[in-house]
Structures are given as C-alpha cells and as structure tokens.
C-alpha atoms as a PDB file:
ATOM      1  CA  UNK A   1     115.648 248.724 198.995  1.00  0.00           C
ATOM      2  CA  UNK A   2     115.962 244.936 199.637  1.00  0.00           C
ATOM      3  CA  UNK A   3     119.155 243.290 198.299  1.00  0.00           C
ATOM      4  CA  UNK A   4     118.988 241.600 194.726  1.00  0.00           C
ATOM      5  CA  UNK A   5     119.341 237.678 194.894  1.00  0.00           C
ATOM      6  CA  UNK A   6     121.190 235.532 192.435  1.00  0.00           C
ATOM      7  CA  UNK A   7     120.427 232.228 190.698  1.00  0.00           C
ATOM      8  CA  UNK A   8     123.056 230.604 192.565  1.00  0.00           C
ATOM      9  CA  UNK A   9     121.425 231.813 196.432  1.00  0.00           C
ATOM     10  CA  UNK A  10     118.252 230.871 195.445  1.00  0.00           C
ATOM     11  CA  UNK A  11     119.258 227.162 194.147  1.00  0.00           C
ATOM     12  CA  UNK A  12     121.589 226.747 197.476  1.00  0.00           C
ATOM     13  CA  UNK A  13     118.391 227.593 199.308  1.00  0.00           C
ATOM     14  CA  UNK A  14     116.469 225.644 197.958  1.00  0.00           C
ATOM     15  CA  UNK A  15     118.716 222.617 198.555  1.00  0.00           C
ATOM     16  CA  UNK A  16     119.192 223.619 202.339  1.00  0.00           C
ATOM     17  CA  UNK A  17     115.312 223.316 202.265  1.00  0.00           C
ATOM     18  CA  UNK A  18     115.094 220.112 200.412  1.00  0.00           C
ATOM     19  CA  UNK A  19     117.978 218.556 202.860  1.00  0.00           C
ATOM     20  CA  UNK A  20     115.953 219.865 206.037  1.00  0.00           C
ATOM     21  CA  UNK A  21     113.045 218.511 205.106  1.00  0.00           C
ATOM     22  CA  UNK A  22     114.649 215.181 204.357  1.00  0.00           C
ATOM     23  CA  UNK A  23     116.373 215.096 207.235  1.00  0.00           C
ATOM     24  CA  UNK A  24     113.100 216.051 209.857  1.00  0.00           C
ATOM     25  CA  UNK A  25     111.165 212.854 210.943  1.00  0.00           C
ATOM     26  CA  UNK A  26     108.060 212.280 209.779  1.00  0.00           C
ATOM     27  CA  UNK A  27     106.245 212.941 212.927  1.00  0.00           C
ATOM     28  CA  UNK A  28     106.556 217.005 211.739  1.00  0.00           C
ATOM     29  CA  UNK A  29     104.858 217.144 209.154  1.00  0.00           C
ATOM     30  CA  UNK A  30     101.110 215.086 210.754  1.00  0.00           C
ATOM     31  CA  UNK A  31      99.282 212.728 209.096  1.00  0.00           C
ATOM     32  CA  UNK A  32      98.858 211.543 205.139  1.00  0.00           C
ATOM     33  CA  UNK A  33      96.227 213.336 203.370  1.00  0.00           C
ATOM     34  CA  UNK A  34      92.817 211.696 203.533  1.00  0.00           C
ATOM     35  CA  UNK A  35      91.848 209.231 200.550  1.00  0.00           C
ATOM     36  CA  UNK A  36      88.832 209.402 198.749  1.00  0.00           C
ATOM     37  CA  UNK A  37      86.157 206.635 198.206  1.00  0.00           C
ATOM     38  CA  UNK A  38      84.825 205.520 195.081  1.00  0.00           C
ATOM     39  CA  UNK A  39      81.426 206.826 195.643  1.00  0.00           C
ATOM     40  CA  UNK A  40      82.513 210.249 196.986  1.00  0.00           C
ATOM     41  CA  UNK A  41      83.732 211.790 193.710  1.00  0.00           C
ATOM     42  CA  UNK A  42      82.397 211.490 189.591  1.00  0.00           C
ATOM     43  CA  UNK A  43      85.103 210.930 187.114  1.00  0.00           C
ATOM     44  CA  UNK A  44      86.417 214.228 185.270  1.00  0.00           C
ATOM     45  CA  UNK A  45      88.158 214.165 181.672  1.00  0.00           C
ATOM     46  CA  UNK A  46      89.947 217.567 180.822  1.00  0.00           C
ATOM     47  CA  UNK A  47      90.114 218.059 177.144  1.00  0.00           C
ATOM     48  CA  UNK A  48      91.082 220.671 174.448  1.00  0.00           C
ATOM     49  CA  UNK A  49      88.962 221.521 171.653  1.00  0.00           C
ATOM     50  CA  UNK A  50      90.456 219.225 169.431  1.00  0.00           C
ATOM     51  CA  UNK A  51      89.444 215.971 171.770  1.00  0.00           C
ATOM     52  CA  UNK A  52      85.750 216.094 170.139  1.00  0.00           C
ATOM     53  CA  UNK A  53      87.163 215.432 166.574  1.00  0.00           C
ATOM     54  CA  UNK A  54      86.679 212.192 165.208  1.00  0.00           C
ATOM     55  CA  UNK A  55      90.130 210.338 163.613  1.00  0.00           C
ATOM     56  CA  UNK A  56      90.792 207.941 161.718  1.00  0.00           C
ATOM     57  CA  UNK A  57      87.501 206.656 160.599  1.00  0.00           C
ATOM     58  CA  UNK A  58      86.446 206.138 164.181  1.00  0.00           C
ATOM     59  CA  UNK A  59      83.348 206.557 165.775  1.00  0.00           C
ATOM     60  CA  UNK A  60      84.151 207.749 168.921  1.00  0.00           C
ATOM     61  CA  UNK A  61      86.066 211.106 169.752  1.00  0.00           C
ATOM     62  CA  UNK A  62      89.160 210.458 172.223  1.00  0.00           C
ATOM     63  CA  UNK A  63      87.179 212.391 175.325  1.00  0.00           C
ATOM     64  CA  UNK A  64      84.351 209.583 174.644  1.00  0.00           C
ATOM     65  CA  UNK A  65      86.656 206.818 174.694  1.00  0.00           C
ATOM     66  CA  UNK A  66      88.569 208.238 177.951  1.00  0.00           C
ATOM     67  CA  UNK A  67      84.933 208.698 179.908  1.00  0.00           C
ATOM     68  CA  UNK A  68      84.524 205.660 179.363  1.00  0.00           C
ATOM     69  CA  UNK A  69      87.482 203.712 180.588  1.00  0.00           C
ATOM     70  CA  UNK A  70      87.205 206.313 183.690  1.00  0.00           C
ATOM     71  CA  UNK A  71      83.662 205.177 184.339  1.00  0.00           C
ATOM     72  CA  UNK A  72      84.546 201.374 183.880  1.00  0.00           C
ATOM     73  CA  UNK A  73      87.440 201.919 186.255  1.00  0.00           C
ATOM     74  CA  UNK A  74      84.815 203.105 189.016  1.00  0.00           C
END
C-alpha cells in the first residue's frame, strides 16, 4: 500500500519543482510556442445563457457587442 502524503510534502515539492525549473537555463525547455496569424484562426466568444438577454434598454445583447469588437480587432 503506497505511503499517505501530507499537505505540507506536497507544497515542499512543489516548491523544489518551481525552484528547479527557475534555476535550469532556458536552452531545456526548446523553443517558444508558435504564434498564430491573423488569417489562420476566426474569433470565438464563449458565453452563458444569460449573454443573449438584452439590458438596459439596449439593442444589442453583450455576446453581439463582444463579436464585434473581436472582429474589428482582426
């Protein structure tokens, strides 16, 4: 049966990990993740139900208005 593990061994793990990973050059760990172009991707806006609703005598709904800027930003 494997040996039980406390909070405190699990946070002083972590922190050896954290300091060894500070600590390594930055050769280890390869390159920087690729970036993407404008044209390579559409715009996504992740709502909940409640984002559809018009307020406050409006006439747009939030997800609407946030679409928008997202597709002006392209």
């Amino acid at each position: 049966m494997p040996r039980r593990i406390d909070r405190r061994q699990v946070v002083m793990t972590g922190t050896a990990a954290g300091l060894a990973a500070a600590a390594a050059p930055t050769s280890v760990f390869g390159q920087a993740p690729a970036m993407t172009t404008p044209g390579s991707s559409r715009p996504v806006v992740v709502a909940s139900a409640n984002g559809h609703r018009f307020r406050n005598g409006g006439d747009k709904t939030c997800v609407e208005a946030a679409f928008k800027a997202m597709v002006r930003r392209r």
